[in-house]
C-alpha atoms as a PDB file:
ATOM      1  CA  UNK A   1       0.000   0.000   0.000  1.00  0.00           C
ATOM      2  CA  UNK A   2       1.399   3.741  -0.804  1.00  0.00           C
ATOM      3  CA  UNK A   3      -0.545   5.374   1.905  1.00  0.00           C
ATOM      4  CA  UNK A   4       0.408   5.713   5.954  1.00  0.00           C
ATOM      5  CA  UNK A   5      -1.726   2.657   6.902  1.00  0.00           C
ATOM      6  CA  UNK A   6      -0.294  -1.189   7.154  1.00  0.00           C
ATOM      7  CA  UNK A   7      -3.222  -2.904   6.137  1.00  0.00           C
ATOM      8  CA  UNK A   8      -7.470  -2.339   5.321  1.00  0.00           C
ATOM      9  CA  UNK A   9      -8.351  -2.930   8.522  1.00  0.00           C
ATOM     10  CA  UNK A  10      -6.250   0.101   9.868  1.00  0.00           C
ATOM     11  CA  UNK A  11      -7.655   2.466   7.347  1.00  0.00           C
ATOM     12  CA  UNK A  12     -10.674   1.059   7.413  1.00  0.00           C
ATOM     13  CA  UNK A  13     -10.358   2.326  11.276  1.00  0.00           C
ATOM     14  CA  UNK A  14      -9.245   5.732  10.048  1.00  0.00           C
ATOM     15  CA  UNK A  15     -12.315   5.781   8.447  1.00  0.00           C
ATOM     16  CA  UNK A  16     -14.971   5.348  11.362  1.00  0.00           C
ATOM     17  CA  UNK A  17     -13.036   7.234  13.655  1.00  0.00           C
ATOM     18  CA  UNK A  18     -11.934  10.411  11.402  1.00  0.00           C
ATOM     19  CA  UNK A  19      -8.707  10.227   9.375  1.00  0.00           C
ATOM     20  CA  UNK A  20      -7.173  13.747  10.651  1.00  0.00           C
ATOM     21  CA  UNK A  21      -6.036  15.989   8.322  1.00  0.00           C
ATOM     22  CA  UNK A  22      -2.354  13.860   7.809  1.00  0.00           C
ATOM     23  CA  UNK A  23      -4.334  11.345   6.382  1.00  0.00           C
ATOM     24  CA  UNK A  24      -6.637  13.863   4.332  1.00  0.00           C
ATOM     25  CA  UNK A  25      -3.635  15.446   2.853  1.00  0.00           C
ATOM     26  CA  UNK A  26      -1.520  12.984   1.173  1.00  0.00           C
ATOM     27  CA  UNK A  27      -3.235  11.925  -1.816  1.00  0.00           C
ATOM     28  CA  UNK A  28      -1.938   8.216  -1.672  1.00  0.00           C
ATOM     29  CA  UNK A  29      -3.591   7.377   1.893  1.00  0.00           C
ATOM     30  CA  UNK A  30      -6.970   9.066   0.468  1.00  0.00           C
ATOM     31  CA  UNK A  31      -6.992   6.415  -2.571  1.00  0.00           C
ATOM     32  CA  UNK A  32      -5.896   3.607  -0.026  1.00  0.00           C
ATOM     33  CA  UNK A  33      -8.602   4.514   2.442  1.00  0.00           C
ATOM     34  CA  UNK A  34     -11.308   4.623  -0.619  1.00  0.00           C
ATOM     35  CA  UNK A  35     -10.012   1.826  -2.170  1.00  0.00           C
ATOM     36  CA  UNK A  36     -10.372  -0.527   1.208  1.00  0.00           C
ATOM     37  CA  UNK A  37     -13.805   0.767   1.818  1.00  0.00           C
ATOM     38  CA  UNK A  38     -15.216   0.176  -1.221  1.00  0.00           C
ATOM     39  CA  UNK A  39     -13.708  -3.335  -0.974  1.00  0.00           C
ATOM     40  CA  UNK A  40     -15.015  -3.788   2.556  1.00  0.00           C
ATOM     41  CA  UNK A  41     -18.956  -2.385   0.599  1.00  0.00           C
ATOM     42  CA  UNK A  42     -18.604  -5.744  -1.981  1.00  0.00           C
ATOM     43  CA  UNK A  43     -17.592  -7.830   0.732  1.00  0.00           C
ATOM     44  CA  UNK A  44     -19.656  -6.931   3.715  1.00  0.00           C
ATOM     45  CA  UNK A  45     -23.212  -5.287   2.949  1.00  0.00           C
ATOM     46  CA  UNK A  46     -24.728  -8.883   1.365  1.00  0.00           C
ATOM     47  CA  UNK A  47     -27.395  -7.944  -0.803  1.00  0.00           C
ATOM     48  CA  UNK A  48     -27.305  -4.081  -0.269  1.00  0.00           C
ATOM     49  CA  UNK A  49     -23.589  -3.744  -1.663  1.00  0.00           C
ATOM     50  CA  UNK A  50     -23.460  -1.938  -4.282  1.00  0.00           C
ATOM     51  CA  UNK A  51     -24.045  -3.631  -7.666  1.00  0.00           C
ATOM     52  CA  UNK A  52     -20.531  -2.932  -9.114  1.00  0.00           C
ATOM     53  CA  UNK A  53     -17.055  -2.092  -7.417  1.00  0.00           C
ATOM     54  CA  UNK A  54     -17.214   1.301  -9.307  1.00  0.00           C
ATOM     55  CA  UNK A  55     -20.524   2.489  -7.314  1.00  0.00           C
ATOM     56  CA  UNK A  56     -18.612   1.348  -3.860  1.00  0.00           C
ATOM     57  CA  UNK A  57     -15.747   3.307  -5.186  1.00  0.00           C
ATOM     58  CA  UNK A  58     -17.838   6.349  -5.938  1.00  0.00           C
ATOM     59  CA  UNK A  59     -20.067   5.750  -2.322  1.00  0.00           C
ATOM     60  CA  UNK A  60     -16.563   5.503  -0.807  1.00  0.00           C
ATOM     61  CA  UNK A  61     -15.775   8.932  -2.212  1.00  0.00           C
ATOM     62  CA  UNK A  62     -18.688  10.894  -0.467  1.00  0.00           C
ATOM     63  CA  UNK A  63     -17.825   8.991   2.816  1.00  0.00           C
ATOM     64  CA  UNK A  64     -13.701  10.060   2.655  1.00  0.00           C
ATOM     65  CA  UNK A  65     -15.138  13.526   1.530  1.00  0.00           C
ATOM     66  CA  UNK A  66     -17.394  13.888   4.682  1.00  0.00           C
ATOM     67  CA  UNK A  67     -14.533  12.320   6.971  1.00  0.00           C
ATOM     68  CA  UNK A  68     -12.054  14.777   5.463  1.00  0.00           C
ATOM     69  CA  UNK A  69     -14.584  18.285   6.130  1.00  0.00           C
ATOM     70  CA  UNK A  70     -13.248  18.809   9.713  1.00  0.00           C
ATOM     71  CA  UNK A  71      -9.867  19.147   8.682  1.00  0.00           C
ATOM     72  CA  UNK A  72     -10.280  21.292   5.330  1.00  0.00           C
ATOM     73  CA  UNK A  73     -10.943  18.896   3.044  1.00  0.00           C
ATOM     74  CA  UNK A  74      -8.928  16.480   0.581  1.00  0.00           C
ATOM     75  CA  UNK A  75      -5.789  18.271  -0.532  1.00  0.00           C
ATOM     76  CA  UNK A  76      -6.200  16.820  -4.319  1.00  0.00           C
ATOM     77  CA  UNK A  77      -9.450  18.747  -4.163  1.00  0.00           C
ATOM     78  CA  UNK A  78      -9.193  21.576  -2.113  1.00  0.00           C
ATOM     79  CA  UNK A  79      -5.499  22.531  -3.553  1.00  0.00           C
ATOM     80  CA  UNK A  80      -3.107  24.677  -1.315  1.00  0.00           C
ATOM     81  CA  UNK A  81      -3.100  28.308  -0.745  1.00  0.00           C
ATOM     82  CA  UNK A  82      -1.117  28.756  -3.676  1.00  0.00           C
ATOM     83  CA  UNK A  83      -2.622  26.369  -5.575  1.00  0.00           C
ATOM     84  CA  UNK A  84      -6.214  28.127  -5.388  1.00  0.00           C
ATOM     85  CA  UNK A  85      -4.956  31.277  -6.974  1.00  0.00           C
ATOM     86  CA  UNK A  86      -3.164  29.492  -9.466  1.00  0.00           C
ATOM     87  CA  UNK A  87      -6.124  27.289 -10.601  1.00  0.00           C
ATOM     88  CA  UNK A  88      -9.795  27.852 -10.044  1.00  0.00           C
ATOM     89  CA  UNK A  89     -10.627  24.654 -10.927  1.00  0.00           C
ATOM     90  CA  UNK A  90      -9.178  21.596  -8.262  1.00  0.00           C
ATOM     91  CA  UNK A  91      -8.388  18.603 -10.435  1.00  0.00           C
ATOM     92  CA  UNK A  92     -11.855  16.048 -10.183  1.00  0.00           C
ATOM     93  CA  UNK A  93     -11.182  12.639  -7.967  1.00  0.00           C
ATOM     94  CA  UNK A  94     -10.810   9.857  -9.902  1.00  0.00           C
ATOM     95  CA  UNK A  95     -13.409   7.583 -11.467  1.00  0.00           C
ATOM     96  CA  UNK A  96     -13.351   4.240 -11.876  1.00  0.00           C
ATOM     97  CA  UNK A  97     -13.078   3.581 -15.819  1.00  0.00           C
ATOM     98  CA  UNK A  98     -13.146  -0.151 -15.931  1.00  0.00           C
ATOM     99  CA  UNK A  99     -13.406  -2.919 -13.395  1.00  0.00           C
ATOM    100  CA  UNK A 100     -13.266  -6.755 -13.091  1.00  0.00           C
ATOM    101  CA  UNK A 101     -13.844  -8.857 -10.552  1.00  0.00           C
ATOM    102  CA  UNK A 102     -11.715 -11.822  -9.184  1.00  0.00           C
ATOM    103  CA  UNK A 103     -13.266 -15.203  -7.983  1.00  0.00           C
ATOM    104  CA  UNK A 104     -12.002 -18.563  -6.928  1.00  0.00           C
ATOM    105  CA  UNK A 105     -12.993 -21.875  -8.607  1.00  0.00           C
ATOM    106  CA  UNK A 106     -16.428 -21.848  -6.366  1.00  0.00           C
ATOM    107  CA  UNK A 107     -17.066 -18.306  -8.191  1.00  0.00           C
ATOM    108  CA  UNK A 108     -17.131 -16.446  -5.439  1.00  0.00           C
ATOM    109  CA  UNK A 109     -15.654 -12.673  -5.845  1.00  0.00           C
ATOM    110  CA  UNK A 110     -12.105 -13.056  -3.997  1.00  0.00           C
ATOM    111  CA  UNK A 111     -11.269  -9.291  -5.037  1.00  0.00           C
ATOM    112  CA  UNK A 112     -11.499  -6.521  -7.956  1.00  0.00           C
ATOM    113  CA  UNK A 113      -9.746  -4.687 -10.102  1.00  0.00           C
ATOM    114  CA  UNK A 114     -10.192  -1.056 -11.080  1.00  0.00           C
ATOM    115  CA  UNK A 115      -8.285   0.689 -13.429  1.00  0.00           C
ATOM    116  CA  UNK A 116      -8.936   4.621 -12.820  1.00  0.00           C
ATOM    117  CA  UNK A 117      -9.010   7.976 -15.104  1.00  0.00           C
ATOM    118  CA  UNK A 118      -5.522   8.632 -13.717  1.00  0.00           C
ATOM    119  CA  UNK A 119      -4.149   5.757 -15.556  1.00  0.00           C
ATOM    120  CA  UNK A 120      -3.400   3.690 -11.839  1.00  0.00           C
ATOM    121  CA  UNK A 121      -4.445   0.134 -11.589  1.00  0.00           C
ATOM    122  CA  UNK A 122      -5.560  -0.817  -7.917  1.00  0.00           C
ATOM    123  CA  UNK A 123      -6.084  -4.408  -7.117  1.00  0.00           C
ATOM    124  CA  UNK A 124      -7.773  -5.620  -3.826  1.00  0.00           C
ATOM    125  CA  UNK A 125      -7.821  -9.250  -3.310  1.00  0.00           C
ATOM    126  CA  UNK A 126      -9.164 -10.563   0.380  1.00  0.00           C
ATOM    127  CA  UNK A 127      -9.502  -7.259   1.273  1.00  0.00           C
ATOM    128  CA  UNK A 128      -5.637  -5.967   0.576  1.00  0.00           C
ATOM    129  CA  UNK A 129      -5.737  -3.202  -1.584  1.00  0.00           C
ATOM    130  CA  UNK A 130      -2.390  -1.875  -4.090  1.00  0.00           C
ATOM    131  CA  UNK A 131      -2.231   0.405  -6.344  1.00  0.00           C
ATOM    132  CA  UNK A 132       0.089  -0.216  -8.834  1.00  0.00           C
ATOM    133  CA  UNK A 133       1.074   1.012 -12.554  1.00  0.00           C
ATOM    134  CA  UNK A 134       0.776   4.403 -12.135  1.00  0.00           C
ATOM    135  CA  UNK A 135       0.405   6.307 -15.306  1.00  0.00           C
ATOM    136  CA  UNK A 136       0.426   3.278 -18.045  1.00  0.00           C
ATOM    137  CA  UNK A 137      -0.532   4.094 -21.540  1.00  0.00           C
ATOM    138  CA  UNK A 138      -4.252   2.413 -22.501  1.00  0.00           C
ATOM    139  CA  UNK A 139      -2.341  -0.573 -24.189  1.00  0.00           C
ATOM    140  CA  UNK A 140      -0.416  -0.201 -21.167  1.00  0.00           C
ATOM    141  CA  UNK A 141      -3.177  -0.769 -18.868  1.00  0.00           C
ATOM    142  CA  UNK A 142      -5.235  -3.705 -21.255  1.00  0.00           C
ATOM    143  CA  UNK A 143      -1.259  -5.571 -20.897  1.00  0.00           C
ATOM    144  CA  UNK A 144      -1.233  -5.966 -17.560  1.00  0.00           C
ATOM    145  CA  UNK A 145      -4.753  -7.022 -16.858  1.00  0.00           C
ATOM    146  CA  UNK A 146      -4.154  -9.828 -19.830  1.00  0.00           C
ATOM    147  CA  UNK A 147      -0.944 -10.839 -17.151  1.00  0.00           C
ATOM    148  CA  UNK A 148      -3.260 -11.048 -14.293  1.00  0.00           C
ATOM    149  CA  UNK A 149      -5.903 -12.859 -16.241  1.00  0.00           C
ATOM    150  CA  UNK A 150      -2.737 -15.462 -17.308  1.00  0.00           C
ATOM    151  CA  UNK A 151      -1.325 -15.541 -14.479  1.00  0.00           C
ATOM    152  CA  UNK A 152      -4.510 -15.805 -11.709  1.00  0.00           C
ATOM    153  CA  UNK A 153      -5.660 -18.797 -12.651  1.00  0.00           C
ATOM    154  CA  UNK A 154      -2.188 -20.729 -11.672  1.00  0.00           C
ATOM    155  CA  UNK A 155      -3.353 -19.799  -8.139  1.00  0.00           C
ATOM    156  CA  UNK A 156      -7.088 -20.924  -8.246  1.00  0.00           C
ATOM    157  CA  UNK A 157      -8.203 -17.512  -9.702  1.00  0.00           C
ATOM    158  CA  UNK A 158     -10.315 -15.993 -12.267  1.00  0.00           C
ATOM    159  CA  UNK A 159     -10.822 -12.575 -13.434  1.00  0.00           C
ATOM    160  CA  UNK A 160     -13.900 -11.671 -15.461  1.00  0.00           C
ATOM    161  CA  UNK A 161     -15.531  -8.108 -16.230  1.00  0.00           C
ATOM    162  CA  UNK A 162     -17.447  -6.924 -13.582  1.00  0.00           C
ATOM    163  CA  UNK A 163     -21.309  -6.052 -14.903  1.00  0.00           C
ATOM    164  CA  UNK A 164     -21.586  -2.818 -15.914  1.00  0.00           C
ATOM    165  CA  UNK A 165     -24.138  -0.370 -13.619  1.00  0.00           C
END
């Protein structure tokens, strides 16, 4: 993980009981923390989770955004001092552009894996989340999920497209 926290659970944590504005202003721990949550949504919430790992990713993004208010904000989004007169516009959080999920050989979802606007590639498998690749080219991107689609199954995995919402 690139953030501040060892593992999901921990930000997960930092998530209930209010990150503090360290967490809300590095960028990498914001993604982790979203990232875990909306793993912990498609894991946890039975049939009310979300129907794809892109609307937990987006729900997860209102929830960081209301932990993050008491201390000013996300800095991606809010921008510094200098940062605000130098751009009106703060750069938008990421979206989800595709996603595909990862099951065993019983078919059930083991993980996901979300490739973002900002070209990064987080995968989250039994609830550890890493975001890796940053900044691949499109062909890039389709590469490396072809190696994880290879490569999964030698360890009793499948990836398939998640459902689109």
């Amino acid at each position: 993980m690139a953030g501040i926290y060892a593992s999901c659970v921990e930000a997960l944590r930092a998530l209930n009981e209010g990150p503090g504005s360290m967490a809300c202003h590095d960028f990498d721990t914001v993604r982790e923390v979203v990232m875990c949550d909306a793993w912990h949504r498609m894991k946890t919430l039975g049939a009310d989770h979300p129907a794809t790992f892109k609307a937990a990713v987006d729900a997860s993004w209102q929830d960081i955004r209301q932990a993050c208010a008491p201390s000013g904000g996300i800095d991606h989004e809010t921008g510094t001092p200098v940062e605000k007169m130098q751009m009106s516009h703060p750069p938008a959080a990421p979206q989800v552009e595709s996603a595909w999920q990862i099951v065993d050989q019983a078919g059930q979802t083991v993980g996901h894996i979300a490739v973002e606007s900002t070209g990064e590639l987080t995968v989250c498998v039994h609830g550890d989340c890493h975001t890796d690749f940053v900044e691949l080219p499109p062909d890039g991107r389709e590469a490396v999920i072809a190696a994880i689609q290879d490569i999964y199954p030698t360890l009793g995995y499948f990836v398939k497209p998640e459902p689109q919402s």
